[in-house]
PDB file of N, CA and C in Angstrom:
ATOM      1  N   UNK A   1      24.901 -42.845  16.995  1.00  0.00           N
ATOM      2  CA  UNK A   1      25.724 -42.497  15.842  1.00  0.00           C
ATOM      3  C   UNK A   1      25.107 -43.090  14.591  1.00  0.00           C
ATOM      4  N   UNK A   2      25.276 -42.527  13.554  1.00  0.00           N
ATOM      5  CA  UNK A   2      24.445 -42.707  12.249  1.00  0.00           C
ATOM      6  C   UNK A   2      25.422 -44.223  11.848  1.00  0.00           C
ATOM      7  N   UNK A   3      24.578 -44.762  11.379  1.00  0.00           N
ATOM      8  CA  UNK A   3      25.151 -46.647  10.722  1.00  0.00           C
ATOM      9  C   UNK A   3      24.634 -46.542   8.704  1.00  0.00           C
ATOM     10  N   UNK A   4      24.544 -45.436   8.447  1.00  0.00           N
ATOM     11  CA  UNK A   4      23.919 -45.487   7.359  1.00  0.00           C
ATOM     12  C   UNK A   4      24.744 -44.841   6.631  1.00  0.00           C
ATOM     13  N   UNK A   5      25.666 -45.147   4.956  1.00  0.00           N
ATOM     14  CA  UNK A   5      26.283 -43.963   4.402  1.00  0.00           C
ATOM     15  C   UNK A   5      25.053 -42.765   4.383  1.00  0.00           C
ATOM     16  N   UNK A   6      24.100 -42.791   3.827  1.00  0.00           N
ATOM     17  CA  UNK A   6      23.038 -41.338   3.539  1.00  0.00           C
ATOM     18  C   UNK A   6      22.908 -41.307   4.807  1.00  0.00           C
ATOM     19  N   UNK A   7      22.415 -41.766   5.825  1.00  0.00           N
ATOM     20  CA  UNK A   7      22.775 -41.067   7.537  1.00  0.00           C
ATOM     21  C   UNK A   7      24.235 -39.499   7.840  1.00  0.00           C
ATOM     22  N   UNK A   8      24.889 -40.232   7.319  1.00  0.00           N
ATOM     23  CA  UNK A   8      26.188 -39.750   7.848  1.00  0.00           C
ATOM     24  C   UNK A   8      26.296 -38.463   6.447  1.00  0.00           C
ATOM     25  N   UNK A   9      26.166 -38.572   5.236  1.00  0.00           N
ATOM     26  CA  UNK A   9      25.770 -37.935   4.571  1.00  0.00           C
ATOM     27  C   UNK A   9      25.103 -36.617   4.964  1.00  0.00           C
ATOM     28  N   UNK A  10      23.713 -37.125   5.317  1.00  0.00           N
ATOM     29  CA  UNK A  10      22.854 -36.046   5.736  1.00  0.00           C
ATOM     30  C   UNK A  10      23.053 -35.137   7.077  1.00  0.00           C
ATOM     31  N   UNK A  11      23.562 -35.811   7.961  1.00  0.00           N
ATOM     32  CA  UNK A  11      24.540 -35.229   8.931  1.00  0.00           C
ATOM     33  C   UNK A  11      25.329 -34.110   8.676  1.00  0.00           C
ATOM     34  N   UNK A  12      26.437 -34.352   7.440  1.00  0.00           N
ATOM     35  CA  UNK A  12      27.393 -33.365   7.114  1.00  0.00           C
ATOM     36  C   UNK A  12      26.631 -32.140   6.557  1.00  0.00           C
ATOM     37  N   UNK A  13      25.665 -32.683   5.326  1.00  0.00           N
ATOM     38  CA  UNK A  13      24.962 -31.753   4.857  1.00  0.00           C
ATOM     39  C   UNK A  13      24.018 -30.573   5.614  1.00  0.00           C
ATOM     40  N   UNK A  14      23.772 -31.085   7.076  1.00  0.00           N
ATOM     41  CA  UNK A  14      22.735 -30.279   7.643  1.00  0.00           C
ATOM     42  C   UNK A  14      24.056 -29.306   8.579  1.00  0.00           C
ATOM     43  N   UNK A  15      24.801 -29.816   8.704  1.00  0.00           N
ATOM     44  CA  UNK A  15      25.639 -28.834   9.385  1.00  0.00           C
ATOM     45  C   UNK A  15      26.285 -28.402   8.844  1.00  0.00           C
ATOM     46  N   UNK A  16      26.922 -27.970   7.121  1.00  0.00           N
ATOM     47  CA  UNK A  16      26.762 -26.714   6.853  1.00  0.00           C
ATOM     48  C   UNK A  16      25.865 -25.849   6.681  1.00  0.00           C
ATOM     49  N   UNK A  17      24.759 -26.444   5.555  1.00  0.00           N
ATOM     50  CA  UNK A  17      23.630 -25.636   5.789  1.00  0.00           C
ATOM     51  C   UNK A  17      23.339 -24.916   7.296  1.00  0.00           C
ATOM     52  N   UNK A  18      23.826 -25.406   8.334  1.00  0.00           N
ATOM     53  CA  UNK A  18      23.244 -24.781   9.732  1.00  0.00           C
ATOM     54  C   UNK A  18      24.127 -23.737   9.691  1.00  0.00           C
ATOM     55  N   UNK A  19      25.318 -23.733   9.417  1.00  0.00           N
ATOM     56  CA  UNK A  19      26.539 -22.656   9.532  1.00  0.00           C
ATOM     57  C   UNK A  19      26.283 -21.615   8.563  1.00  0.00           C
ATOM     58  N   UNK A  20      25.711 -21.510   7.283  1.00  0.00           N
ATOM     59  CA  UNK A  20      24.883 -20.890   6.269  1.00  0.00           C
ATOM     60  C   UNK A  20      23.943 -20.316   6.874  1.00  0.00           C
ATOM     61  N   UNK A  21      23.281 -20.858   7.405  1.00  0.00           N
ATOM     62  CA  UNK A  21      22.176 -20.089   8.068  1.00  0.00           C
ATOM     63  C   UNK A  21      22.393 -19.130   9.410  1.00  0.00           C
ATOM     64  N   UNK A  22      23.104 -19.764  10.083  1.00  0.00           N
ATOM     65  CA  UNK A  22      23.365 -18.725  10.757  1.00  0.00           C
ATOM     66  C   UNK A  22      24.217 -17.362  10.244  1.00  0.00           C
ATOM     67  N   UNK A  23      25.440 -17.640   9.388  1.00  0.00           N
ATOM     68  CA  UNK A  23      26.419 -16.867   8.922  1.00  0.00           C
ATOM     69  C   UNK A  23      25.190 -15.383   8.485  1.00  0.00           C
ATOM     70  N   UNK A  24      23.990 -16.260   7.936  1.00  0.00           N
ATOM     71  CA  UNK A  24      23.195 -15.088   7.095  1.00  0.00           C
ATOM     72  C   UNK A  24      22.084 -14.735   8.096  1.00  0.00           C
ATOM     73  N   UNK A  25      22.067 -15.005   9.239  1.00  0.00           N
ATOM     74  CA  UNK A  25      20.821 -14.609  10.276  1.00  0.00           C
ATOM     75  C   UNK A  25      21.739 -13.580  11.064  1.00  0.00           C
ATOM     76  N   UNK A  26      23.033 -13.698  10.837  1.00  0.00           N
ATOM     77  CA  UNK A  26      23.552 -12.691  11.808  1.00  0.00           C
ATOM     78  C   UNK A  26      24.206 -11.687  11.045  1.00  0.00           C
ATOM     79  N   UNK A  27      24.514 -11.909   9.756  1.00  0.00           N
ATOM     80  CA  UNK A  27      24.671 -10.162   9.006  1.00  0.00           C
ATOM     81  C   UNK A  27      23.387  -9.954   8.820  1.00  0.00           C
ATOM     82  N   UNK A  28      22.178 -10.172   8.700  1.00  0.00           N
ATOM     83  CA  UNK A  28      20.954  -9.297   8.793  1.00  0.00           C
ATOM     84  C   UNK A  28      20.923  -8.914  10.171  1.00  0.00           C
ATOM     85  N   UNK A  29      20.962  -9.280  11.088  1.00  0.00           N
ATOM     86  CA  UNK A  29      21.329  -8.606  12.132  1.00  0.00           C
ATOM     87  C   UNK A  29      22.318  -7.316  12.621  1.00  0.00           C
ATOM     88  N   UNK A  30      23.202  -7.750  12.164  1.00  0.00           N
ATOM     89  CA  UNK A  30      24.230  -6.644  11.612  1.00  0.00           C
ATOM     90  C   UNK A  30      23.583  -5.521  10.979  1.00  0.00           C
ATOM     91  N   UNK A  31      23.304  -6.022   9.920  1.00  0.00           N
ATOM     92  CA  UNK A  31      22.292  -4.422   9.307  1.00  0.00           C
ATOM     93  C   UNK A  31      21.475  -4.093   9.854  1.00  0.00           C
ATOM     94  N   UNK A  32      20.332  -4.711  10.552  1.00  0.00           N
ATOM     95  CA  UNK A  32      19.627  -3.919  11.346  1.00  0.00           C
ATOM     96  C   UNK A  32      20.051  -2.880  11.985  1.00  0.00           C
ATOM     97  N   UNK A  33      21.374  -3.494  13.073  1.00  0.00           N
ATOM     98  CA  UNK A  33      22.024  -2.369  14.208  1.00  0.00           C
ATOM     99  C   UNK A  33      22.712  -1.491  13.201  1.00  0.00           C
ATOM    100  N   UNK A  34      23.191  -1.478  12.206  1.00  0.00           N
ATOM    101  CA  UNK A  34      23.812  -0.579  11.737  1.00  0.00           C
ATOM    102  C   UNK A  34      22.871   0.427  11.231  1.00  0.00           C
ATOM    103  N   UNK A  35      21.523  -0.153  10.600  1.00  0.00           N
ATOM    104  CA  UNK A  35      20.557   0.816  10.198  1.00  0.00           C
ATOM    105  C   UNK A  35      19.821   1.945  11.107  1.00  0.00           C
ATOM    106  N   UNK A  36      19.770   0.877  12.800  1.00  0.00           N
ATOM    107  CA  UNK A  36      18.766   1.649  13.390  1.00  0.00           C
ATOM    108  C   UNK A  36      19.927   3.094  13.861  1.00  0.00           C
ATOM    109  N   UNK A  37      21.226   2.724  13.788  1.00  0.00           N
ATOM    110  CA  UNK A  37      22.322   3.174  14.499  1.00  0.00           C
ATOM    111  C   UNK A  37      22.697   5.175  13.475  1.00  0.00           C
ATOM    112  N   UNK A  38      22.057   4.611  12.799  1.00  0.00           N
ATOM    113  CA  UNK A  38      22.102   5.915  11.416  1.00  0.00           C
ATOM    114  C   UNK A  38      20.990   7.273  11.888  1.00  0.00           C
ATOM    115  N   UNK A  39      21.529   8.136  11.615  1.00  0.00           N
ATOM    116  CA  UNK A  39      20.668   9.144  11.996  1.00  0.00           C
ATOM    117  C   UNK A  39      20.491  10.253  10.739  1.00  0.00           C
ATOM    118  N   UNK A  40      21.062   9.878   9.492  1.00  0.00           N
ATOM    119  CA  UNK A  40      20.820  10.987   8.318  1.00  0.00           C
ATOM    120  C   UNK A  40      19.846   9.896   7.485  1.00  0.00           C
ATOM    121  N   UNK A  41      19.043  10.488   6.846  1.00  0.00           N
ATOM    122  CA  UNK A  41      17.733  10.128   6.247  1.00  0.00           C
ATOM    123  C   UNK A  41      18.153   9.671   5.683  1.00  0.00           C
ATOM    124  N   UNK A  42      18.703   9.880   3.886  1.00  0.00           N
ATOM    125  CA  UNK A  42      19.706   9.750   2.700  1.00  0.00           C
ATOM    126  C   UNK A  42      19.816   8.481   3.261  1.00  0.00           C
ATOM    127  N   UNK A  43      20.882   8.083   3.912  1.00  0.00           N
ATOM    128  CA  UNK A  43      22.149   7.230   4.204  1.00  0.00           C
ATOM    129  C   UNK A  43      20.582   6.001   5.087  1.00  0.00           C
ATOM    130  N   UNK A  44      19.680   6.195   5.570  1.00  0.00           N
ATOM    131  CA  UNK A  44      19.404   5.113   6.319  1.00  0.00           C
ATOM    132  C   UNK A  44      18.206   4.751   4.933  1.00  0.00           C
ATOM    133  N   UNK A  45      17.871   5.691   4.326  1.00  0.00           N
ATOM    134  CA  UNK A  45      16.865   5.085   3.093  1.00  0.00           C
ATOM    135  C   UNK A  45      17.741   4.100   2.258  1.00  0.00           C
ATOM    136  N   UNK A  46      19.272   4.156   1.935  1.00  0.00           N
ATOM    137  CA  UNK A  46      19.712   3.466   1.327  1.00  0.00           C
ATOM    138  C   UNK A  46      19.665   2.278   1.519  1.00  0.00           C
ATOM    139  N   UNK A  47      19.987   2.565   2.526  1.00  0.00           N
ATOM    140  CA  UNK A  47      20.395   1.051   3.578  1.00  0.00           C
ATOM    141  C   UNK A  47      19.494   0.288   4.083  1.00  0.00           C
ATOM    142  N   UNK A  48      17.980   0.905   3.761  1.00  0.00           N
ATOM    143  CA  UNK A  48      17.258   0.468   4.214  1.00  0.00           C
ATOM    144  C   UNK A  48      16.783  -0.388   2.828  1.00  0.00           C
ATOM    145  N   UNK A  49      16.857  -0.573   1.616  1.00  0.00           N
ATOM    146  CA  UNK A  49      16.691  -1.124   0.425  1.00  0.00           C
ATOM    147  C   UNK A  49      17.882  -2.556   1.026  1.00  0.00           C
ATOM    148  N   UNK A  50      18.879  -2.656   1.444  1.00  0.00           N
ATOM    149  CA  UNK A  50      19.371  -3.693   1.248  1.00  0.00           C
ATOM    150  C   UNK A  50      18.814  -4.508   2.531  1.00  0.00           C
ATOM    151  N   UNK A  51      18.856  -3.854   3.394  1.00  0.00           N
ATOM    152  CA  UNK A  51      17.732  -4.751   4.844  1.00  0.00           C
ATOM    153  C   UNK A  51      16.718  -5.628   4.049  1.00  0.00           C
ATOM    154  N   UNK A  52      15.727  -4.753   3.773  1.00  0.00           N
ATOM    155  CA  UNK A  52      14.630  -5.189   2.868  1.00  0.00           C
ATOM    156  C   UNK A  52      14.810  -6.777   2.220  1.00  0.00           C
ATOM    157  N   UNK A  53      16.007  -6.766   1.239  1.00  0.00           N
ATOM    158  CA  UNK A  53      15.919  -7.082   0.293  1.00  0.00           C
ATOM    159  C   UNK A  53      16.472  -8.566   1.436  1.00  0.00           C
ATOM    160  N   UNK A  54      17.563  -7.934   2.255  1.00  0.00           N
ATOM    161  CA  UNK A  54      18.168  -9.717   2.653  1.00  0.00           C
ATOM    162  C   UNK A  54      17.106  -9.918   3.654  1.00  0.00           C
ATOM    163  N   UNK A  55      16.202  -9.392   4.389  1.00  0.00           N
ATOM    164  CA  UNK A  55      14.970  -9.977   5.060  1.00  0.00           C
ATOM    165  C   UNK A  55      14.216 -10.784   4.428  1.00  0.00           C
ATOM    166  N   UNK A  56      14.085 -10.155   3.152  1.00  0.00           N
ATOM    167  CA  UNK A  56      13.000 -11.160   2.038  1.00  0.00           C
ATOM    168  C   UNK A  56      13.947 -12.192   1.878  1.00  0.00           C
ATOM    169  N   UNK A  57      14.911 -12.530   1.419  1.00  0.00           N
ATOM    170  CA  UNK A  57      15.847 -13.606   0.875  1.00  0.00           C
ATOM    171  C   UNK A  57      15.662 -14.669   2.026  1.00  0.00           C
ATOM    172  N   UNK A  58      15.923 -14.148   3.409  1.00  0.00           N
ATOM    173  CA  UNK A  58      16.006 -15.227   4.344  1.00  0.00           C
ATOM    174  C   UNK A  58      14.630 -15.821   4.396  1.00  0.00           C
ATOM    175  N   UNK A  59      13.610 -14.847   4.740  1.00  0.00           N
ATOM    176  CA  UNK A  59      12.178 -15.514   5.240  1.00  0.00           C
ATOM    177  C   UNK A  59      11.939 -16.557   4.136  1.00  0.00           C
ATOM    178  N   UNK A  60      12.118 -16.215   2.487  1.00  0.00           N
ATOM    179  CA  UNK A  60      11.855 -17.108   1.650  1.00  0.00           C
ATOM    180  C   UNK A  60      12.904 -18.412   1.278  1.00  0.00           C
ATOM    181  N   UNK A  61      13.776 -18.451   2.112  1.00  0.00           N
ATOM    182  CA  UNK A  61      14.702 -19.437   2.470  1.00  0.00           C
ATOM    183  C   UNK A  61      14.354 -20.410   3.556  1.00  0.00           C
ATOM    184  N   UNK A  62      13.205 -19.611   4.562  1.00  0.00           N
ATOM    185  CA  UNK A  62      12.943 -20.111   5.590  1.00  0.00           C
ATOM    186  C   UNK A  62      13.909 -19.938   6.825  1.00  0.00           C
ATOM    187  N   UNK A  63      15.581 -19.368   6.697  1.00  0.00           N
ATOM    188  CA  UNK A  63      15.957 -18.768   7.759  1.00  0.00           C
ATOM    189  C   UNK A  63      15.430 -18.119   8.610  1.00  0.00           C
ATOM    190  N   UNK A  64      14.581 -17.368   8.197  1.00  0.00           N
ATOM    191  CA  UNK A  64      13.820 -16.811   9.833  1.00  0.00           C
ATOM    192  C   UNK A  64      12.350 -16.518   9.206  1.00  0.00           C
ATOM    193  N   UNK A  65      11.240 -15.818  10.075  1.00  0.00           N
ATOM    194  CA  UNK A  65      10.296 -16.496  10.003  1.00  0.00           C
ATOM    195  C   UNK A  65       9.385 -15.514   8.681  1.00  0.00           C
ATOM    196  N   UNK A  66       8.337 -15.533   8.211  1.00  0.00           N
ATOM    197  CA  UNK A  66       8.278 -14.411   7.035  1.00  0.00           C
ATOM    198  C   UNK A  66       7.780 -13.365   7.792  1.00  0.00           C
ATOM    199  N   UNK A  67       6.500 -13.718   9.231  1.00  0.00           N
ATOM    200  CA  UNK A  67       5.864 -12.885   9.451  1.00  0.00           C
ATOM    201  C   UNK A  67       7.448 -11.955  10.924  1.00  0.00           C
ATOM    202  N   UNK A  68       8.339 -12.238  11.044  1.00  0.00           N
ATOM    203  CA  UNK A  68       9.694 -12.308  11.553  1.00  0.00           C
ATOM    204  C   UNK A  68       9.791 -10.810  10.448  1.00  0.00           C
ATOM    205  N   UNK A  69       9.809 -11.454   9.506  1.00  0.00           N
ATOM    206  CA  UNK A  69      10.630 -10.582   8.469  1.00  0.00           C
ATOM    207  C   UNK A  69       9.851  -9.023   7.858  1.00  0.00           C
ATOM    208  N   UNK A  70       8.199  -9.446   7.915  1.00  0.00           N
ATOM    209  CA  UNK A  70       7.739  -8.442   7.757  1.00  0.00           C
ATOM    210  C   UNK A  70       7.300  -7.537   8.975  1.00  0.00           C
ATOM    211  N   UNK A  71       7.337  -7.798   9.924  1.00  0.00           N
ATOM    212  CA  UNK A  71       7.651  -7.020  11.518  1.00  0.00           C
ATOM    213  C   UNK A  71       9.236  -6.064  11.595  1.00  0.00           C
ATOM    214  N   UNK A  72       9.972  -6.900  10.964  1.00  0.00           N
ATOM    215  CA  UNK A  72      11.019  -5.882  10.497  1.00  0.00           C
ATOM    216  C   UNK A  72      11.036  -5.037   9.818  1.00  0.00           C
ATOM    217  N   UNK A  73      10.973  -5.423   8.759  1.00  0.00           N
ATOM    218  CA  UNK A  73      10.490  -4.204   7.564  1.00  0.00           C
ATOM    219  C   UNK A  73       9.967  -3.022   7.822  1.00  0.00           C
ATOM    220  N   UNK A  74       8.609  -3.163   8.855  1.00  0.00           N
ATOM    221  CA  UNK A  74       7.671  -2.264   8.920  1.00  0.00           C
ATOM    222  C   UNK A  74       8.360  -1.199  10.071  1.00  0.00           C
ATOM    223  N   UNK A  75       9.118  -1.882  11.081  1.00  0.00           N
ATOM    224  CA  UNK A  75       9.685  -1.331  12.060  1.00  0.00           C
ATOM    225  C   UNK A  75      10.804  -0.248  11.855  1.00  0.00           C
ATOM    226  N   UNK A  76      11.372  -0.936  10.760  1.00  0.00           N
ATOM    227  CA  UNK A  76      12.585  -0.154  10.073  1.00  0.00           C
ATOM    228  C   UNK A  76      12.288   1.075   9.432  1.00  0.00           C
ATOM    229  N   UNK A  77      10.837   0.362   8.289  1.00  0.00           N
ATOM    230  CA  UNK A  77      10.552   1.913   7.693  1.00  0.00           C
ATOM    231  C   UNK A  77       9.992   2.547   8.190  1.00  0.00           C
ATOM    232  N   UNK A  78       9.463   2.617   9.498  1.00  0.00           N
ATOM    233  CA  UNK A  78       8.726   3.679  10.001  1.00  0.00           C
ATOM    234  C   UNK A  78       9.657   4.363  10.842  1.00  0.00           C
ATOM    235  N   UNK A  79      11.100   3.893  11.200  1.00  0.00           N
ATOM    236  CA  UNK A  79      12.431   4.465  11.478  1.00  0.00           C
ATOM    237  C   UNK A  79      12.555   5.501  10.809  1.00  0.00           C
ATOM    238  N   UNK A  80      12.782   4.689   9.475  1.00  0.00           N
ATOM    239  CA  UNK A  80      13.179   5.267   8.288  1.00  0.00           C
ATOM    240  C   UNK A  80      12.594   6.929   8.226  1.00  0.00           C
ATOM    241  N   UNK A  81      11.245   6.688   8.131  1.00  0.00           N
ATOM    242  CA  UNK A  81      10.317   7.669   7.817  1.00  0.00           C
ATOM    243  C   UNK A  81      10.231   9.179   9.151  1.00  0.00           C
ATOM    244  N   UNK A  82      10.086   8.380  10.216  1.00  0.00           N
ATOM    245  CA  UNK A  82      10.743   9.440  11.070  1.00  0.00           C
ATOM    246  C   UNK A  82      11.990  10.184  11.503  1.00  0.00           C
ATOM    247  N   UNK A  83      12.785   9.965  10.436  1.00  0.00           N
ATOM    248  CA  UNK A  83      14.130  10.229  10.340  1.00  0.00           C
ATOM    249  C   UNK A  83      13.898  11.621   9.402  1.00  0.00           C
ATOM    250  N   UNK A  84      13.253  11.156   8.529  1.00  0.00           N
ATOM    251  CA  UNK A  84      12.826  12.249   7.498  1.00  0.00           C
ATOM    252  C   UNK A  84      12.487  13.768   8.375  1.00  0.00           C
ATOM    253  N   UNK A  85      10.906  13.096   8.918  1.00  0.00           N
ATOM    254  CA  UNK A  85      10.353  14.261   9.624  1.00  0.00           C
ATOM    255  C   UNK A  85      11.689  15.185  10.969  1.00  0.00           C
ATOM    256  N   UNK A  86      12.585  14.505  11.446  1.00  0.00           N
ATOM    257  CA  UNK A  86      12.959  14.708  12.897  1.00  0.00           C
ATOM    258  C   UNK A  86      13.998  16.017  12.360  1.00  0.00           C
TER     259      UNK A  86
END
C-alpha cells in the first residue's frame, strides 16, 4: 500500500485516467462495428471521417497503438471503397 501523500495521489490519478482510456478504446470500437456493419456507401463514407478522426486522437494520446491505428484506417477504407464498387 502506498505510504506517500503523491503515492496515493498518483494512484487515484492513474485510475481515472485508466477508466478514460478505456471509456474511449471502446466507443472506437463501437464505431468500427457499426461502420463495418453499414452496407450503403454515402452513410459508411460519413462515418468513416469520424472513425478516422477518433483513431488519430487515441493513437496520439497513446491509447492504442499508432501503427494499431493506421491498420485500421486502411482496413476500413478499403471497406469503404468496396462498398462503392459492390
Amino acid at each position: 500500500m502506498a505510504n506517500h501523500k503523491n503515492t496515493k495521489k498518483a494512484i487515484r490519478n492513474s485510475a481515472k485516467k485508466r477508466l478514460l482510456n478505456r471509456y474511449q478504446a471502446v466507443t472506437s470500437r463501437n464505431l468500427v462495428k457499426k461502420l463495418r456493419g453499414t452496407t450503403d456507401h454515402a452513410e459508411a463514407s460519413e462515418l468513416l471521417k469520424t472513425v478516422i478522426s477518433k483513431l488519430d486522437r487515441l493513437a496520439k494520446r497513446n491509447v492504442i497503438h499508432k501503427n494499431k491505428a493506421s491498420n485500421n484506417k486502411s482496413k476500413l477504407t478499403r471497406f469503404v471503397n468496396g462498398l462503392a464498387t459492390a
